[in-house]
Protein backbone atom coordinates (compact mmCIF):
# COMPACT_ATOMS: atom_id res chain seq x y z
CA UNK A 1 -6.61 -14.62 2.51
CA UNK A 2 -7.16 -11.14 0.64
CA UNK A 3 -3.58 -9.69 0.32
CA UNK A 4 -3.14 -6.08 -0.83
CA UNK A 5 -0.15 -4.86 -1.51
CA UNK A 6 0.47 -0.97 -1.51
CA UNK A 7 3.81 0.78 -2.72
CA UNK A 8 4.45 4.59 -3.10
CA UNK A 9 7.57 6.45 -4.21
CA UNK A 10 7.49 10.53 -4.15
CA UNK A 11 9.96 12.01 -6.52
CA UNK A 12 10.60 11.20 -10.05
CA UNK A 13 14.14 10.28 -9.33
CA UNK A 14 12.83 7.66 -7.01
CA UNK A 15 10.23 6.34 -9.69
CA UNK A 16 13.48 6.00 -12.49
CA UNK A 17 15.18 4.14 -9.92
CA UNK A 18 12.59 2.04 -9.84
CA UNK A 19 12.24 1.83 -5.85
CA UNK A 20 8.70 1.40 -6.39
CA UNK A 21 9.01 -1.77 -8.53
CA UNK A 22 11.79 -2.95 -5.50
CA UNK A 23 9.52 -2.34 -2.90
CA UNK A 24 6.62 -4.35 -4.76
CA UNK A 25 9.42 -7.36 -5.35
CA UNK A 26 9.62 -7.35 -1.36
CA UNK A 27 5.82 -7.35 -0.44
CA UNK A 28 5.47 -10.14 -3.19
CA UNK A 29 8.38 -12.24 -1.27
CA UNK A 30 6.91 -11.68 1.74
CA UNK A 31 3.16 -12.71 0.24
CA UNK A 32 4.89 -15.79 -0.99
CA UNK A 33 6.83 -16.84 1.53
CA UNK A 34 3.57 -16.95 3.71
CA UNK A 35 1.77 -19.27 1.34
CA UNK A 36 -0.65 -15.92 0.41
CA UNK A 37 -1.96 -15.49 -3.39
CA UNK A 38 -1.50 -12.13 -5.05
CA UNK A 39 -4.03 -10.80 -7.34
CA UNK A 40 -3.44 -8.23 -9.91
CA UNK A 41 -6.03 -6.12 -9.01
CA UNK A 42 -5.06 -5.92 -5.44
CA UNK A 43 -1.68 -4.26 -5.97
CA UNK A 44 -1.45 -0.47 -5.38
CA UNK A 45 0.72 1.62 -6.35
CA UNK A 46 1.45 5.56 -6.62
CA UNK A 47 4.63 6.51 -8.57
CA UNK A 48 5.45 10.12 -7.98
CA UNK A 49 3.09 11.55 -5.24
CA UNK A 50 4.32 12.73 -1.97
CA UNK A 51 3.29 10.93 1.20
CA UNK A 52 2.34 14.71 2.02
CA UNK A 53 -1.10 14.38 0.33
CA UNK A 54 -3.98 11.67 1.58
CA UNK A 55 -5.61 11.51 -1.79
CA UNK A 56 -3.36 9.72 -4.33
CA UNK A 57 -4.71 7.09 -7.05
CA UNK A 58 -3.53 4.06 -5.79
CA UNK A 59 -3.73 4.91 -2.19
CA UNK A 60 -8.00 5.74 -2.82
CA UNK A 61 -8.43 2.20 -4.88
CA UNK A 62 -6.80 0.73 -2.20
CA UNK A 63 -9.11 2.80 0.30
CA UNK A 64 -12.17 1.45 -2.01
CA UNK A 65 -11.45 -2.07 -1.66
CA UNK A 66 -11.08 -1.97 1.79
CA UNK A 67 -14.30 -0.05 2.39
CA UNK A 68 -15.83 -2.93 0.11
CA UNK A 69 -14.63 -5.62 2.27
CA UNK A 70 -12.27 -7.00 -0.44
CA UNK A 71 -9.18 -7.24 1.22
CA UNK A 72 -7.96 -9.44 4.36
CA UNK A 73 -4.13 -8.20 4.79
CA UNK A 74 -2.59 -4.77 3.27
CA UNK A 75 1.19 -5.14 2.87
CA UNK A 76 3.33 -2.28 2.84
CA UNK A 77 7.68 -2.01 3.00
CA UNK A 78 7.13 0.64 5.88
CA UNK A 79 4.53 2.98 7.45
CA UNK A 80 6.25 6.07 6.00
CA UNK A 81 4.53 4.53 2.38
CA UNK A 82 1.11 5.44 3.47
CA UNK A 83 1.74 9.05 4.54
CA UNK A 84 4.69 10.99 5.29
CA UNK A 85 3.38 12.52 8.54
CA UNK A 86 3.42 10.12 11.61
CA UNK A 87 -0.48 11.27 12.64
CA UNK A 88 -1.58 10.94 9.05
CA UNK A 89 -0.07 7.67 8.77
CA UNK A 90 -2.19 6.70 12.40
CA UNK A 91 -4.78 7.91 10.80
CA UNK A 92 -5.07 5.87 7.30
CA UNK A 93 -3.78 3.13 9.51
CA UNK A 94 -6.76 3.08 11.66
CA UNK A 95 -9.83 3.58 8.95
CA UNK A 96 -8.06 0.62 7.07
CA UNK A 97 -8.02 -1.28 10.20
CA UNK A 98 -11.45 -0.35 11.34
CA UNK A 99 -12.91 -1.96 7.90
CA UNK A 100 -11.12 -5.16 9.02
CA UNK A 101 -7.68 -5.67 7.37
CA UNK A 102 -4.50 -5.89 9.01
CA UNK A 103 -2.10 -3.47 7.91
């Protein structure tokens, strides 16, 4: 199994709180606890970018994996990390989904 993990945080007060790095400690229990491998390169990431925008760094690597067919599972602490609007979020959720991966 293909785990992804993707974890954002929008303000800079979040990021020096470091709710992104507590949000990646959760996915990675979670990953564990189900027997799933992590690799580096399959953990995403955008510190300081509002869920307002769809194009983000982490968020389009993620996107470039899963068009690839690199990644089985994408885990995520809630919906609200992919997008901060409920249709947006439907939205990302769906293309990742279409390309195969369970979000």
């Amino acid at each position: 199994m293909r785990v992804a993990l993707y974890a954002r945080v929008s303000t800079h007060r979040q990021a020096q709180a470091q709710t992104i790095d507590q949000q990646l400690e959760r996915l990675h229990q979670q990953a564990h606890a189900r027997g799933w491998r992590l690799h580096p390169e399959h953990i995403f990431r955008d510190d300081g970018y509002s869920g307002a925008t769809l194009t983000r760094p982490g968020l389009d690597r993620l996107r470039d994996k899963v068009a690839a067919a690199e990644v089985d599972r994408i885990l995520l602490t809630a919906p609200d990390r992919l997008a901060r609007k409920y249709v947006h979020q439907g939205l990302l959720e769906e293309e990742l989904q279409r390309s195969g991966p369970e979000v």
